[in-house]
PDB file of N, CA and C in Angstrom:
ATOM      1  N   UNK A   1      10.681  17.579  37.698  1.00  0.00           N
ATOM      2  CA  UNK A   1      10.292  17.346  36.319  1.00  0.00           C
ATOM      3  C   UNK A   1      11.068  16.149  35.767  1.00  0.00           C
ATOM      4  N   UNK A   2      10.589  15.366  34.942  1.00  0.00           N
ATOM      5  CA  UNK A   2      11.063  14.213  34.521  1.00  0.00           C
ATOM      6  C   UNK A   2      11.660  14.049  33.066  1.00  0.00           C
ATOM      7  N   UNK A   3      12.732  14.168  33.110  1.00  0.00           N
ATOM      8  CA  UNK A   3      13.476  14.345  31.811  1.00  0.00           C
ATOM      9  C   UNK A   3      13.092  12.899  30.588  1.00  0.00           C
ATOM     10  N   UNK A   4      12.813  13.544  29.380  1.00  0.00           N
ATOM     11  CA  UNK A   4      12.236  12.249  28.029  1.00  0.00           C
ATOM     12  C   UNK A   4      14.009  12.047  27.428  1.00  0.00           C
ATOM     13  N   UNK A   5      14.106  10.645  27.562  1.00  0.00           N
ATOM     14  CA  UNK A   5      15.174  10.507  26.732  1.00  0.00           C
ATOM     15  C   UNK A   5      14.660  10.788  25.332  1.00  0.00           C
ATOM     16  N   UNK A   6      16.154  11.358  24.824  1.00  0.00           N
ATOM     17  CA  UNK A   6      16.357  11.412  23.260  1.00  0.00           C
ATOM     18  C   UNK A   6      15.931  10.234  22.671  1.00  0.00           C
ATOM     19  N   UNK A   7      15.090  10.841  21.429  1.00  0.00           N
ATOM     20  CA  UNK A   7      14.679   9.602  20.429  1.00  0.00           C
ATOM     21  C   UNK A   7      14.859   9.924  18.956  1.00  0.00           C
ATOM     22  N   UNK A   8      15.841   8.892  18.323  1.00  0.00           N
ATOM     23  CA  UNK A   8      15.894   9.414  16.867  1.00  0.00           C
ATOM     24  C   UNK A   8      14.952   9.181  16.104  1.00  0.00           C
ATOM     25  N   UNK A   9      14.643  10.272  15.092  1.00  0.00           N
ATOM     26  CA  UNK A   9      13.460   9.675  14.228  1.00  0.00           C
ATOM     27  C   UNK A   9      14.168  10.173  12.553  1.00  0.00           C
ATOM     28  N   UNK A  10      13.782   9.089  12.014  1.00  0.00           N
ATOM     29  CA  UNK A  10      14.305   8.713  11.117  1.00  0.00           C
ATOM     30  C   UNK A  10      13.115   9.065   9.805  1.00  0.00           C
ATOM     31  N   UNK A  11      13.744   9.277   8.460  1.00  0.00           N
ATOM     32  CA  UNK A  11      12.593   9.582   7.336  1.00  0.00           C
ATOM     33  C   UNK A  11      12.798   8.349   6.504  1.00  0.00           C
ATOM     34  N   UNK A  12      12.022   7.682   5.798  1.00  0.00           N
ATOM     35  CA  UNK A  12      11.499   6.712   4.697  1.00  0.00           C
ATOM     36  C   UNK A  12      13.219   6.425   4.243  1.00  0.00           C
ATOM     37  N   UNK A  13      13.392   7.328   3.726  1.00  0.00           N
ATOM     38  CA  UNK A  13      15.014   7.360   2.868  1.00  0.00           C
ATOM     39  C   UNK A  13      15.933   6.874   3.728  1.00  0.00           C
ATOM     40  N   UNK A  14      16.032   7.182   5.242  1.00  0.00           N
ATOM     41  CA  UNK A  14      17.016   6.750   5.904  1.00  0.00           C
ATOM     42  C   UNK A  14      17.025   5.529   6.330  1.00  0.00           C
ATOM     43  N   UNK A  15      15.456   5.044   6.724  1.00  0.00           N
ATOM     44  CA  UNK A  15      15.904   3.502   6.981  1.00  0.00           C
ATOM     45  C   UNK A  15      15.859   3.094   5.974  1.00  0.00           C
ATOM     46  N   UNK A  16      15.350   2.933   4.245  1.00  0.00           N
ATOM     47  CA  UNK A  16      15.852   2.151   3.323  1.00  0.00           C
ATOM     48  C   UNK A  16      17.524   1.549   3.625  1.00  0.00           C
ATOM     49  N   UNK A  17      18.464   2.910   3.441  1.00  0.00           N
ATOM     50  CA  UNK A  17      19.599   2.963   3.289  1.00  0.00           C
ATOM     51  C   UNK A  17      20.251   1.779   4.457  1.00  0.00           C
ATOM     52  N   UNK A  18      19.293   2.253   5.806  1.00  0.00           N
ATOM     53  CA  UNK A  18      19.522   1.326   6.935  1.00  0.00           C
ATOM     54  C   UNK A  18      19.480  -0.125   6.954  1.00  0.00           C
ATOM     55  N   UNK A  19      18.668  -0.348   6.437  1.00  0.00           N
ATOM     56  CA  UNK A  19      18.403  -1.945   5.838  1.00  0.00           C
ATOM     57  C   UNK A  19      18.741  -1.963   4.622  1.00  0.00           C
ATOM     58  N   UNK A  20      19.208  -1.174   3.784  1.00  0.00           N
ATOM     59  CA  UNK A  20      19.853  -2.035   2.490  1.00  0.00           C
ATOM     60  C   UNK A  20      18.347  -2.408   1.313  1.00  0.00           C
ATOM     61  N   UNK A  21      17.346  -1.358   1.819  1.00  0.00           N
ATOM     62  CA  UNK A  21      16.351  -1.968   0.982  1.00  0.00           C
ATOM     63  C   UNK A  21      15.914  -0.489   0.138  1.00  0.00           C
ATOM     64  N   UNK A  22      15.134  -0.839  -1.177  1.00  0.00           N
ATOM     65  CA  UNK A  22      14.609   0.937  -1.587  1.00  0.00           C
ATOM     66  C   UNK A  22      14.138   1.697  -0.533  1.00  0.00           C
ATOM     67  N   UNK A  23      13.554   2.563  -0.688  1.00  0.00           N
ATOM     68  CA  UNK A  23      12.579   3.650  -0.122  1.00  0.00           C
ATOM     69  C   UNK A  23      11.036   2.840  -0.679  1.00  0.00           C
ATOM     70  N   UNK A  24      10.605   2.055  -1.544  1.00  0.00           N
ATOM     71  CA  UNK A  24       9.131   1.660  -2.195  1.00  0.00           C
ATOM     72  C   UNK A  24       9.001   0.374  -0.880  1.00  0.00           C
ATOM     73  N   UNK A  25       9.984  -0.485  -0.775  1.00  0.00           N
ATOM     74  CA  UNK A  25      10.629  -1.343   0.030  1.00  0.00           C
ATOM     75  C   UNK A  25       9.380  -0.453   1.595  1.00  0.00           C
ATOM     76  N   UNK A  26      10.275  -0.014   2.165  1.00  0.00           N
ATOM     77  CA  UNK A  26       9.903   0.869   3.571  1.00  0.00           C
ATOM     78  C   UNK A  26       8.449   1.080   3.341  1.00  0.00           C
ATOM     79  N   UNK A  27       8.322   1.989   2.030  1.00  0.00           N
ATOM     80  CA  UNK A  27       6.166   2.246   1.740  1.00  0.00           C
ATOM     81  C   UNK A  27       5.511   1.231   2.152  1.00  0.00           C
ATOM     82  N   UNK A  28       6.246  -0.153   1.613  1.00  0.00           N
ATOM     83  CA  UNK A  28       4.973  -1.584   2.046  1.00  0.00           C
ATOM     84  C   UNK A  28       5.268  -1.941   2.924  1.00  0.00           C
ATOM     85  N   UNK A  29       6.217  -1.735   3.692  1.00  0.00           N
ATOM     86  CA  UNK A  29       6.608  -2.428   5.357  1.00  0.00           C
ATOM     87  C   UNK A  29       5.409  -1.853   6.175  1.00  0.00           C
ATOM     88  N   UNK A  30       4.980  -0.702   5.656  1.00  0.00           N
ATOM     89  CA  UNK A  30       4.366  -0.022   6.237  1.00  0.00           C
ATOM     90  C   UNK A  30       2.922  -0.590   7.025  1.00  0.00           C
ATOM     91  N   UNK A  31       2.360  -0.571   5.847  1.00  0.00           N
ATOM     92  CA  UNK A  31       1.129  -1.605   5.503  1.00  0.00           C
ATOM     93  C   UNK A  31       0.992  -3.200   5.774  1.00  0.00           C
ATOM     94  N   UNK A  32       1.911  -3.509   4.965  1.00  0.00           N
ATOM     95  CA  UNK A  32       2.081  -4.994   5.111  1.00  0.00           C
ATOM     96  C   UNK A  32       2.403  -5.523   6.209  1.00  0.00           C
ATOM     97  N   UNK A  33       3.909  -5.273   6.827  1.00  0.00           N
ATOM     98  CA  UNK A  33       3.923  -5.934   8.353  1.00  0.00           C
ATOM     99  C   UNK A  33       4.397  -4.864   9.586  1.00  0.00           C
ATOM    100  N   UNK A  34       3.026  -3.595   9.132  1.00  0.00           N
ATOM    101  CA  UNK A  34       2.816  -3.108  10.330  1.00  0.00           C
ATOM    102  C   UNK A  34       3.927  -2.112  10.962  1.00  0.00           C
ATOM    103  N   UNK A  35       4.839  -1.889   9.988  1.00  0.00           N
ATOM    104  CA  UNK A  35       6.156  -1.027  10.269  1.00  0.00           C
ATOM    105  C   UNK A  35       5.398   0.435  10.811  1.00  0.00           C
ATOM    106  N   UNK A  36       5.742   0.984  12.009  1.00  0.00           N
ATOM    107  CA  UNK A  36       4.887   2.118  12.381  1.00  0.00           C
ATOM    108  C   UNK A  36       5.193   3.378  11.734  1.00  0.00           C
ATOM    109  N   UNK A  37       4.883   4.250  11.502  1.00  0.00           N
ATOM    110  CA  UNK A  37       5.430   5.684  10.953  1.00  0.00           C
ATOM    111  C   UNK A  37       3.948   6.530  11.171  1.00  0.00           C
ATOM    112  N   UNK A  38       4.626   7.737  11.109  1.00  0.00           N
ATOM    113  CA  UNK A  38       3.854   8.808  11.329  1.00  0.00           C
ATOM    114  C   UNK A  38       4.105  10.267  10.144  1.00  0.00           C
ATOM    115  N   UNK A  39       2.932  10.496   9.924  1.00  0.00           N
ATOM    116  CA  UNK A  39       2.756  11.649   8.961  1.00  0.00           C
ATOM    117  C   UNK A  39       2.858  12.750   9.301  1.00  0.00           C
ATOM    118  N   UNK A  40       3.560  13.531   9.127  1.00  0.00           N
ATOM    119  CA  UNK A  40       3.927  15.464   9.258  1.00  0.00           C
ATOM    120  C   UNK A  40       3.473  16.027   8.214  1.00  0.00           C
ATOM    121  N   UNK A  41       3.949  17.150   7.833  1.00  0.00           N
ATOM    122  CA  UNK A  41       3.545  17.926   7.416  1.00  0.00           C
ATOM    123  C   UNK A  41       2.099  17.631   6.126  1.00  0.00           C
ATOM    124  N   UNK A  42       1.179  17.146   6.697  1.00  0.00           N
ATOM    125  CA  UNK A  42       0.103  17.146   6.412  1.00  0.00           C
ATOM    126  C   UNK A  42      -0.152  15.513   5.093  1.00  0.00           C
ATOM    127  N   UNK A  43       1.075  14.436   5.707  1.00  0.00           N
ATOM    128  CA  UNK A  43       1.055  13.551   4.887  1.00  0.00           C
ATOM    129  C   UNK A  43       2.217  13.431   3.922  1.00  0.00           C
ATOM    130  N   UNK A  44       2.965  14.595   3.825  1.00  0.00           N
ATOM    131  CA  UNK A  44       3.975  14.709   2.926  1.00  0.00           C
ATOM    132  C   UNK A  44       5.115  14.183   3.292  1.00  0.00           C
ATOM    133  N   UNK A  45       5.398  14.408   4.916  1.00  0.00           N
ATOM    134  CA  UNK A  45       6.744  13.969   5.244  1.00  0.00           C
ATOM    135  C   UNK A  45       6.816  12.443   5.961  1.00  0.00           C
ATOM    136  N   UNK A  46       6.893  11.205   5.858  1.00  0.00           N
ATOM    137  CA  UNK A  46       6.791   9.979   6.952  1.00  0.00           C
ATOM    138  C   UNK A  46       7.746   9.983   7.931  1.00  0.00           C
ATOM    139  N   UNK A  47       7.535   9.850   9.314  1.00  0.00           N
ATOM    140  CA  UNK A  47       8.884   9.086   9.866  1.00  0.00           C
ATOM    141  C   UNK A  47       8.640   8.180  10.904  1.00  0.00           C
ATOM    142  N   UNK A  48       9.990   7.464  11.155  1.00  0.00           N
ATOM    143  CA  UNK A  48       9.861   6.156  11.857  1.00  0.00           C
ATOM    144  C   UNK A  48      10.724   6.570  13.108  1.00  0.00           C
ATOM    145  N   UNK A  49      10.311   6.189  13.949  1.00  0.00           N
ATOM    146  CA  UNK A  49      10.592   6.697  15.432  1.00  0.00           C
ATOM    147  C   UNK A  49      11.919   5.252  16.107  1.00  0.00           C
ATOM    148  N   UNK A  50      13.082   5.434  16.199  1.00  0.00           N
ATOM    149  CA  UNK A  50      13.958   4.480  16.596  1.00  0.00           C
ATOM    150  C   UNK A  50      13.282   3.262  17.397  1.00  0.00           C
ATOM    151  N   UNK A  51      12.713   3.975  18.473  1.00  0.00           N
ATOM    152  CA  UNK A  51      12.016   2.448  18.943  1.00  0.00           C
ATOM    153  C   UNK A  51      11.388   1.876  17.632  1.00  0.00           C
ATOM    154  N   UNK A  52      10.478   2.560  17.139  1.00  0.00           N
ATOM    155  CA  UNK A  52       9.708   1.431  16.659  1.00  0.00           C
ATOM    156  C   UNK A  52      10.378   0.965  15.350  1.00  0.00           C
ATOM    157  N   UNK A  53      11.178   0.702  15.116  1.00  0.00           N
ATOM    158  CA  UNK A  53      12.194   0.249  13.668  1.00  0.00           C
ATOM    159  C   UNK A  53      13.004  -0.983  14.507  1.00  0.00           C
ATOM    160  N   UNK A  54      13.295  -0.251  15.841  1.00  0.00           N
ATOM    161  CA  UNK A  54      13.979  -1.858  16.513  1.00  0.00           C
ATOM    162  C   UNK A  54      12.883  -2.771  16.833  1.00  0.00           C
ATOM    163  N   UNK A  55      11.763  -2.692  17.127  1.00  0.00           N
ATOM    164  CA  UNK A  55      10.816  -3.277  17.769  1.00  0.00           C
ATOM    165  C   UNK A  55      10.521  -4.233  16.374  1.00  0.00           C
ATOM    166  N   UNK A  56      10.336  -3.469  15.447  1.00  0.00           N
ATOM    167  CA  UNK A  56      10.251  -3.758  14.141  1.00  0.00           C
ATOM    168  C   UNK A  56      11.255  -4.753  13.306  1.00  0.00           C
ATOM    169  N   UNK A  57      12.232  -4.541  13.490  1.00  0.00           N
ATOM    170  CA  UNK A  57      13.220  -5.171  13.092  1.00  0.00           C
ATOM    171  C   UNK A  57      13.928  -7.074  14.371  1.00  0.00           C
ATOM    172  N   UNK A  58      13.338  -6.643  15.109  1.00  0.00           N
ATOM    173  CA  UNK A  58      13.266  -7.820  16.403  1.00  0.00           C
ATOM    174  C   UNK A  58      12.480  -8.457  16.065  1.00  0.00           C
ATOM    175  N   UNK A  59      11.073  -8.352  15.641  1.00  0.00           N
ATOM    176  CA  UNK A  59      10.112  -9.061  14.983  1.00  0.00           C
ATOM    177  C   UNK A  59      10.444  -9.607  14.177  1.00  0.00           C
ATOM    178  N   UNK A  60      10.812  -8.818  12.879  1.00  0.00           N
ATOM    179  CA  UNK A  60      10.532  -9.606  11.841  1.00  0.00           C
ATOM    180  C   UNK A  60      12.647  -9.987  10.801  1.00  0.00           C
ATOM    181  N   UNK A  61      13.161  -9.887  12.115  1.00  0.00           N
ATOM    182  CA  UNK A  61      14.264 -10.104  11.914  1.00  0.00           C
ATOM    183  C   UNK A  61      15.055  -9.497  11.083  1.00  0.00           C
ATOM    184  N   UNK A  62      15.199  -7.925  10.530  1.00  0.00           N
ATOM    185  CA  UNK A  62      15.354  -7.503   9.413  1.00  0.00           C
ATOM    186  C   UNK A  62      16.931  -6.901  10.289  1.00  0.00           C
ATOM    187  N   UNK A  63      17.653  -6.903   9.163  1.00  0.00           N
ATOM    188  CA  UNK A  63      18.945  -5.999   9.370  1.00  0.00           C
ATOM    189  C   UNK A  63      18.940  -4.997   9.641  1.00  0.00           C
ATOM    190  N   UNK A  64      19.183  -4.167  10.380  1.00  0.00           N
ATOM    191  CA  UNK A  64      19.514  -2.574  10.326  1.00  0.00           C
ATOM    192  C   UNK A  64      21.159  -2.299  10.290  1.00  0.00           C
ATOM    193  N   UNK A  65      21.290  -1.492   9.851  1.00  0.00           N
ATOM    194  CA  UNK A  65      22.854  -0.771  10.079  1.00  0.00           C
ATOM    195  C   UNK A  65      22.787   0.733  10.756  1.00  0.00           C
ATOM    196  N   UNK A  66      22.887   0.747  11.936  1.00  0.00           N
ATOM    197  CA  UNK A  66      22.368   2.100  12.984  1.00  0.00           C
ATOM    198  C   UNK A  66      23.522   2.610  12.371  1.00  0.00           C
ATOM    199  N   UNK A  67      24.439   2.667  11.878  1.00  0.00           N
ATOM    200  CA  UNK A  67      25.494   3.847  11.581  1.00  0.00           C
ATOM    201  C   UNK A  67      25.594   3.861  10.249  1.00  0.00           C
ATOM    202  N   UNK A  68      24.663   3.726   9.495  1.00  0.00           N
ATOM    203  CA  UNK A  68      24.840   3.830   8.174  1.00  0.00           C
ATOM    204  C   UNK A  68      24.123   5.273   7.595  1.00  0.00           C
ATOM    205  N   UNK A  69      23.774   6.306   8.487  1.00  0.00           N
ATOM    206  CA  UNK A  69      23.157   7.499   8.495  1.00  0.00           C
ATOM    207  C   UNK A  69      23.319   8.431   9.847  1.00  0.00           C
ATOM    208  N   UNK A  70      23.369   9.463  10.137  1.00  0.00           N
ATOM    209  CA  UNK A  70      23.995  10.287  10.552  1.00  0.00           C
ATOM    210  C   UNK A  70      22.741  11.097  11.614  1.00  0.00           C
ATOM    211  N   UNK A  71      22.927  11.600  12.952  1.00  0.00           N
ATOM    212  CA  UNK A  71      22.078  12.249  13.143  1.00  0.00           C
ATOM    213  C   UNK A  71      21.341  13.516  12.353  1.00  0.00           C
ATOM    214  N   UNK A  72      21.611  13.870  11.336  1.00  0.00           N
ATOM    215  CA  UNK A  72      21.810  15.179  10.747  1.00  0.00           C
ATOM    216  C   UNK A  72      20.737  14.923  10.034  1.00  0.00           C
ATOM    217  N   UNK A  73      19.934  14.070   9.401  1.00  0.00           N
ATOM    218  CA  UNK A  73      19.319  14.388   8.315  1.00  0.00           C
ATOM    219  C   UNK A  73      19.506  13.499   7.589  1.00  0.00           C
TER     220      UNK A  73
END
């Protein structure tokens, strides 16, 4: 059996904080240049999957601060 590496996934609020930008900030990344996220609990909850925030952030050159939030939540 083939073991899935761990992948952090992150909510709207956490990468704001990550990049230093709002949470309204992250809503139009969305749309606008294609920032990926995915909907849970029926649209209510967003999140952004670590790859795709680096993939994201390599593109379009944006800052992140990976330790500026916590695995926890």
């Amino acid at each position: 059996m083939r073991k899935t590496p761990f992948q952090r996934v992150f909510s709207v609020v956490q990468v704001a904080i990550m990049c230093h930008v709002t949470r309204q900030t992250i809503l139009r990344w969305i749309p606008k240049y294609g920032l990926p996220a995915y909907n849970t609990q029926q649209g209510m909850d967003i999140k952004i999957l670590e790859a795709d925030l680096r993939a994201f952030a390599e593109r379009l050159r944006v800052y992140v601060d990976w330790d500026a939030v916590d695995d926890e939540g």
